[in-house]
N, C-alpha and C. Protein backbone atom coordinates (compact mmCIF):
# COMPACT_ATOMS: atom_id res chain seq x y z
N UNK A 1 184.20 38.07 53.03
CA UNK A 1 183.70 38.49 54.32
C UNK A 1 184.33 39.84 54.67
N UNK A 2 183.52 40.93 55.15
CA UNK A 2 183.97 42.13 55.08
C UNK A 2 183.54 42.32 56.40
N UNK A 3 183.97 42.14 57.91
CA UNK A 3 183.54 42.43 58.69
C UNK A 3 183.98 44.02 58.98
N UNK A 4 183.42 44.60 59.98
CA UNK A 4 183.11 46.28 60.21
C UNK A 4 183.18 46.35 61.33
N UNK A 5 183.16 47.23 62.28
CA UNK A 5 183.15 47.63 63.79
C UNK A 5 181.26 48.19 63.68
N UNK A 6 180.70 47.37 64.37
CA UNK A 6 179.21 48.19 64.43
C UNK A 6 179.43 48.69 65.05
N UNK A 7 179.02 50.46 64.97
CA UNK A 7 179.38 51.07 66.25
C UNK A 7 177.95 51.51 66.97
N UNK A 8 176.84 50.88 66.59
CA UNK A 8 175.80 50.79 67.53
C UNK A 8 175.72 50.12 68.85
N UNK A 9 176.47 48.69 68.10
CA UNK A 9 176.86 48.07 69.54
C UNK A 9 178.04 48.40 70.22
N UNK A 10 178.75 49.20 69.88
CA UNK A 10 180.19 49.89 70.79
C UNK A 10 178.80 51.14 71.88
N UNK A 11 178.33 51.33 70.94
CA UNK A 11 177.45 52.48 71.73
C UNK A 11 176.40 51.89 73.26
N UNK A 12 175.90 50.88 72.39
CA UNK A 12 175.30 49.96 73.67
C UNK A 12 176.00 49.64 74.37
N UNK A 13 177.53 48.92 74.44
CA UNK A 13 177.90 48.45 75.07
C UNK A 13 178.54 49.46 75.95
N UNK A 14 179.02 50.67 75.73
CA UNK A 14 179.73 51.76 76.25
C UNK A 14 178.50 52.11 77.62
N UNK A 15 177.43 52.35 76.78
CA UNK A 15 176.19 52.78 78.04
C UNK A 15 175.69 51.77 78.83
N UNK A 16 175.66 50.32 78.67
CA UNK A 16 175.55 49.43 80.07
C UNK A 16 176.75 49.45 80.65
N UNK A 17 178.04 49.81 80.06
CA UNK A 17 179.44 49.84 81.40
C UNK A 17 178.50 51.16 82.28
N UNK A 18 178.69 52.25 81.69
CA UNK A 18 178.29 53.31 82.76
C UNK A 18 177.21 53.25 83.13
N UNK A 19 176.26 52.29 83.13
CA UNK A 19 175.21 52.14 83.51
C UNK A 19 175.23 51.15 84.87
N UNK A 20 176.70 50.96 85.17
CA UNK A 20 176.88 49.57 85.72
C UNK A 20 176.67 48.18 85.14
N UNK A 21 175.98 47.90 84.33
CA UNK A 21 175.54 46.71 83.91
C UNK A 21 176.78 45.58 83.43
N UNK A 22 177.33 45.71 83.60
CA UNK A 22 178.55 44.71 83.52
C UNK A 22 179.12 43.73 84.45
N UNK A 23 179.92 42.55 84.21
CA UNK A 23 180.54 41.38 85.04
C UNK A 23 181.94 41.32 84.76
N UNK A 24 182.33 41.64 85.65
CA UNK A 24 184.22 42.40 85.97
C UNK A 24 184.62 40.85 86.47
N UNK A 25 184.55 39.78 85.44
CA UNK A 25 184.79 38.85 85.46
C UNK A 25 186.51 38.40 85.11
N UNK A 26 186.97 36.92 84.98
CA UNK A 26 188.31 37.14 84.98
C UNK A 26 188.77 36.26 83.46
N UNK A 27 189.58 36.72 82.61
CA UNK A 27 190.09 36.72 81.19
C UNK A 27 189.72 35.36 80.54
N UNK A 28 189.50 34.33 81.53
CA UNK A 28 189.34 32.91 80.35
C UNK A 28 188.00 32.17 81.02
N UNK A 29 186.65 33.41 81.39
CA UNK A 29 185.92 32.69 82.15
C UNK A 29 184.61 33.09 80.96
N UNK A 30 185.00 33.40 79.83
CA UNK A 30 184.02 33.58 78.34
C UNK A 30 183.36 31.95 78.09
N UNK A 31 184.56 30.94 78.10
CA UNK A 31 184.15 29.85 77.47
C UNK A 31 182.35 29.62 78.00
N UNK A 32 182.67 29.85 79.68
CA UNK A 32 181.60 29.52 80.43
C UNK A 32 180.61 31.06 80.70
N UNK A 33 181.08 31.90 79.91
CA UNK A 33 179.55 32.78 80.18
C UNK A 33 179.15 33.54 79.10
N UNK A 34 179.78 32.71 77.67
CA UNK A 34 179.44 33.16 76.60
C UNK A 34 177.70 32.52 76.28
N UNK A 35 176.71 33.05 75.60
CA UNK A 35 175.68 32.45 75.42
C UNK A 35 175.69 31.51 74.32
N UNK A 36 174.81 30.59 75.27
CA UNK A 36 174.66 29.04 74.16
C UNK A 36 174.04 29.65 73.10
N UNK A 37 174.35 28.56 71.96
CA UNK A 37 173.39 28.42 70.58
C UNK A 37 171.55 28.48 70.99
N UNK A 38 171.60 27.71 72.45
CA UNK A 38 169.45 27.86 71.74
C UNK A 38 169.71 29.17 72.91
N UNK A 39 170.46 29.65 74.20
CA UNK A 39 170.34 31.09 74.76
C UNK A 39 170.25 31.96 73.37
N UNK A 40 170.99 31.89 72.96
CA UNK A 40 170.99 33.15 71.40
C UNK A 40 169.97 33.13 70.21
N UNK A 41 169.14 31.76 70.41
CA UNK A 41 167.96 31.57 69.74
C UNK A 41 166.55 32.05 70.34
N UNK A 42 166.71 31.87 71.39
CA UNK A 42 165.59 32.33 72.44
C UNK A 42 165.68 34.01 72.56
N UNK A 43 167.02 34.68 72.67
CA UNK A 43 166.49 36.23 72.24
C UNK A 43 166.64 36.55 71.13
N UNK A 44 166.61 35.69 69.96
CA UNK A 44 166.54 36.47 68.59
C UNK A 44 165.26 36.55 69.00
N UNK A 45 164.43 34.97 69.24
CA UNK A 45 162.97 35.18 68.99
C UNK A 45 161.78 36.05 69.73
N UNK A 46 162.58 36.32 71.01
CA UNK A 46 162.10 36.99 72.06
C UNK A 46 162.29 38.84 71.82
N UNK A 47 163.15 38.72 71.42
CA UNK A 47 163.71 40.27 71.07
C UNK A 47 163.96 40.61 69.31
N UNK A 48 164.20 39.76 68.45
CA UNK A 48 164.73 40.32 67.20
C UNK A 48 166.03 40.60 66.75
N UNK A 49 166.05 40.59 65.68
CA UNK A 49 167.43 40.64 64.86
C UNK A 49 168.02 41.70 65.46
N UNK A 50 167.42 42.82 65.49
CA UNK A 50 168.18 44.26 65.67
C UNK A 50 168.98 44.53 66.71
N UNK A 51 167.99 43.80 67.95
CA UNK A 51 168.62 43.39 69.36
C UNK A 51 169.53 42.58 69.21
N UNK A 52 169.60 41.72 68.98
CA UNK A 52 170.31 41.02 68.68
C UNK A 52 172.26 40.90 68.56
N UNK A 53 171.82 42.23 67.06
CA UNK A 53 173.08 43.23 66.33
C UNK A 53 173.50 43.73 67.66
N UNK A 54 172.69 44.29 68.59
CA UNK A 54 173.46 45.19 69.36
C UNK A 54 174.73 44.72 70.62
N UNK A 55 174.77 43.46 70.59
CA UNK A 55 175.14 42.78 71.09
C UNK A 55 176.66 41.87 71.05
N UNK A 56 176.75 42.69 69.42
CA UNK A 56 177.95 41.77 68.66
C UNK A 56 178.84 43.24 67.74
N UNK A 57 180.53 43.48 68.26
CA UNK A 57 181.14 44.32 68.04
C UNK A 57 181.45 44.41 66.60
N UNK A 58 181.11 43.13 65.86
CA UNK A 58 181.52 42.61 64.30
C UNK A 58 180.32 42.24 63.64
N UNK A 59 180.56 43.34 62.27
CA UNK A 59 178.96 42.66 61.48
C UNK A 59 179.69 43.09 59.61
N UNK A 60 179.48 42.06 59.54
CA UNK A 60 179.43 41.72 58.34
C UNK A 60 178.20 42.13 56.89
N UNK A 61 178.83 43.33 56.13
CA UNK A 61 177.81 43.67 55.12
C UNK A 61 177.55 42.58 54.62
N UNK A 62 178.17 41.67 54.14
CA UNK A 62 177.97 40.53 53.31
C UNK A 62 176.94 39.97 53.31
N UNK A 63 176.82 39.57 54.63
CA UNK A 63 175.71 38.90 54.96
C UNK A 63 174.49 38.73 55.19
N UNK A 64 173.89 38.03 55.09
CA UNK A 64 172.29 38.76 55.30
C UNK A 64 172.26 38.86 56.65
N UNK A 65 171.47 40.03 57.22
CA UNK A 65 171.29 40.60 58.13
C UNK A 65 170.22 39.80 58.93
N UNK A 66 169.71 38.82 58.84
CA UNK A 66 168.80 37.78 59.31
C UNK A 66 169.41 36.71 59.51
N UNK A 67 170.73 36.65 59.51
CA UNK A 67 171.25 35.11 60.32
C UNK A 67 172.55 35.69 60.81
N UNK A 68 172.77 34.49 61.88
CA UNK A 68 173.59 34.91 62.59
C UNK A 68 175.50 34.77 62.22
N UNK A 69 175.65 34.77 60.88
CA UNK A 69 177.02 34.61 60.02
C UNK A 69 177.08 36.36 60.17
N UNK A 70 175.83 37.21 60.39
CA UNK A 70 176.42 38.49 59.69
C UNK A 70 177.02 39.48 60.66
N UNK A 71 176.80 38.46 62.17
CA UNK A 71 177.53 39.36 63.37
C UNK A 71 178.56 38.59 64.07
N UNK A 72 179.39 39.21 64.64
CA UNK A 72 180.49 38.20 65.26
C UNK A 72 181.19 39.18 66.60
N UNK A 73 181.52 38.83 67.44
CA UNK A 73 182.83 39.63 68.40
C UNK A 73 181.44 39.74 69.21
N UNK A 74 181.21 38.97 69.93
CA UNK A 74 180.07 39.19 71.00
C UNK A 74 180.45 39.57 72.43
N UNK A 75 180.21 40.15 73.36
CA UNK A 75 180.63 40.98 74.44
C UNK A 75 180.31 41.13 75.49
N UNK A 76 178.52 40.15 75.52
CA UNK A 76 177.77 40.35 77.03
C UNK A 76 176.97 38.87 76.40
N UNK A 77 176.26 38.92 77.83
CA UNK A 77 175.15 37.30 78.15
C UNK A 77 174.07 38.03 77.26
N UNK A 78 173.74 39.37 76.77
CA UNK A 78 172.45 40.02 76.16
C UNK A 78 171.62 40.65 78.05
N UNK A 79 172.66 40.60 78.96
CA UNK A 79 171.97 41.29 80.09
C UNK A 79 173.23 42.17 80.67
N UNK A 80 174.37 41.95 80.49
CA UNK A 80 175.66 42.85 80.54
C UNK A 80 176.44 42.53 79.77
N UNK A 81 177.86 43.24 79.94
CA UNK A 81 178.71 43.29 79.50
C UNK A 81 179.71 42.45 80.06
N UNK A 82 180.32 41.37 79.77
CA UNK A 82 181.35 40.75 80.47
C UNK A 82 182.73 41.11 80.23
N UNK A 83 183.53 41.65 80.82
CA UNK A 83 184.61 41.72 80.69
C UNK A 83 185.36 40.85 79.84
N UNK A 84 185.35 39.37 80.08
CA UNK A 84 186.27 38.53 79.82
C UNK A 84 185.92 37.90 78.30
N UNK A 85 184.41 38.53 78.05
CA UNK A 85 184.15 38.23 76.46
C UNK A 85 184.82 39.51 75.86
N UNK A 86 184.90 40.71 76.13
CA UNK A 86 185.73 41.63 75.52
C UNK A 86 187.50 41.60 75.62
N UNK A 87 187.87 41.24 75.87
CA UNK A 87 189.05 40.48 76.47
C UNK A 87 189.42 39.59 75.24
N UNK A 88 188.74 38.17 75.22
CA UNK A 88 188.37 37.17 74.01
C UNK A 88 188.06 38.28 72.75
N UNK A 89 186.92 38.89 72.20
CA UNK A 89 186.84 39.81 71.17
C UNK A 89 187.95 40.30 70.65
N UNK A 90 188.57 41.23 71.77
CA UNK A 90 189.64 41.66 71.38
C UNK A 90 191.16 40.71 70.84
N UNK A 91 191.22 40.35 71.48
CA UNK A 91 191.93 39.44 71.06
C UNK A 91 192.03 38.33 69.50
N UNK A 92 190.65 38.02 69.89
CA UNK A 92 190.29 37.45 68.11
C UNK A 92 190.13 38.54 66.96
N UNK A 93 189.99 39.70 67.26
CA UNK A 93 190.18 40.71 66.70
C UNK A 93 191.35 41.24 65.72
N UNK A 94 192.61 41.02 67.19
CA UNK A 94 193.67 41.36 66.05
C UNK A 94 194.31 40.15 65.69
N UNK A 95 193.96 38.94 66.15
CA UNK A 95 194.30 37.58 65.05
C UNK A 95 193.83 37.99 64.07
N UNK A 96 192.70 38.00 63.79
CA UNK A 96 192.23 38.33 62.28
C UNK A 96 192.49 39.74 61.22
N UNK A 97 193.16 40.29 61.70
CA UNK A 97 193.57 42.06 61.41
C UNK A 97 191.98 42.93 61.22
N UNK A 98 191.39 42.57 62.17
CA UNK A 98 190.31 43.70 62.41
C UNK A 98 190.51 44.42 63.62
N UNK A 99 190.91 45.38 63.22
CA UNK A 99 191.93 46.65 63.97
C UNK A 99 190.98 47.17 63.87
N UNK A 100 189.71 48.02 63.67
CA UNK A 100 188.69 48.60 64.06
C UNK A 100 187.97 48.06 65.23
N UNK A 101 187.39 46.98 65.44
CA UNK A 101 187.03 46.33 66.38
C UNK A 101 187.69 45.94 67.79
N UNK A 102 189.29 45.37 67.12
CA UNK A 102 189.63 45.61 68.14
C UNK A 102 190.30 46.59 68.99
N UNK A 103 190.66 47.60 68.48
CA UNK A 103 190.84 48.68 69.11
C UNK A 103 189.85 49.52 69.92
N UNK A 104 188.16 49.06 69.21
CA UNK A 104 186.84 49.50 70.16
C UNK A 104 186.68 48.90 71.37
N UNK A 105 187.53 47.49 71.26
CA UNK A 105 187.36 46.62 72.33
C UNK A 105 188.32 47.15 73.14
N UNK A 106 189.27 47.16 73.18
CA UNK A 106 190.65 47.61 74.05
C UNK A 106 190.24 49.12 74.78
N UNK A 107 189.25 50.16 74.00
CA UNK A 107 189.10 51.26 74.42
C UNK A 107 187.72 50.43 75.83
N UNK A 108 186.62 49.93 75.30
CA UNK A 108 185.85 49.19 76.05
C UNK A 108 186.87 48.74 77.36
N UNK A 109 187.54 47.65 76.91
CA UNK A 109 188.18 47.44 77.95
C UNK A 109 188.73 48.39 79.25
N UNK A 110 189.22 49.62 78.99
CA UNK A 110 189.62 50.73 79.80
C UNK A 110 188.61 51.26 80.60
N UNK A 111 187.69 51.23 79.76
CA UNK A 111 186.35 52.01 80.43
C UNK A 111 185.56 50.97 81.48
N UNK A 112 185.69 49.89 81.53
CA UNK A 112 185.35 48.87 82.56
C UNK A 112 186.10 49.00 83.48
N UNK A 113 187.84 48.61 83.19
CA UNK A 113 188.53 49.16 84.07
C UNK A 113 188.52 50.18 84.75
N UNK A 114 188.06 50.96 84.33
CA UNK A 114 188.35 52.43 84.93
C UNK A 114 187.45 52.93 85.91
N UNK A 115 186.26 52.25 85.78
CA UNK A 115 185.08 52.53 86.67
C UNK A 115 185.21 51.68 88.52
């Protein structure tokens, strides 16, 4: 497993903070506003894989790009950005020594803050 920092979705996610689109929520409130298994089934099918990608800070070459093993470090409901899932990201980030990601997250993080 070779996960990567997508930086398409650092890019999406950077432009709904300044877009406002975000929930300046508080550090352990992910469990409850992370999206369910059929929420995340309903916008693959509604929106597509690609959408999808944009949504998740970790993607995996390995994997096939049509299921959902090949993205990971997710960050918003797919309508903002939640704070407290980037928070979580980051964090599982450098458990795992993906220091690209999480260092995108920690910069993310500032930029929520900061606004």
């Amino acid at each position: 497993m070779a996960i990567r920092l997508n930086e398409t979705a650092l890019r999406n996610a950077r432009s709904l903070v300044r877009d406002g689109k975000v929930e300046r929520d508080e550090r352990d409130d992910w469990s409850e506003h992370a999206p369910s298994a059929d929420e995340e089934n309903a916008f693959i099918e509604e929106h597509g894989w690609t959408e999808y990608r944009h949504w998740h800070l970790g993607i995996d070459d390995d994997a096939n790009e049509e299921t959902k093993e090949a993205y990971s470090f997710p960050y918003g409901d797919f309508r903002k950005v939640h704070r407290c899932g980037v928070i979580s990201l980051e964090s599982r980030a450098g458990q795992y020594d993906h220091d690209d990601v999480r260092d995108a997250a920690k910069k993310l993080l500032e930029l929520i803050d900061g606004d």
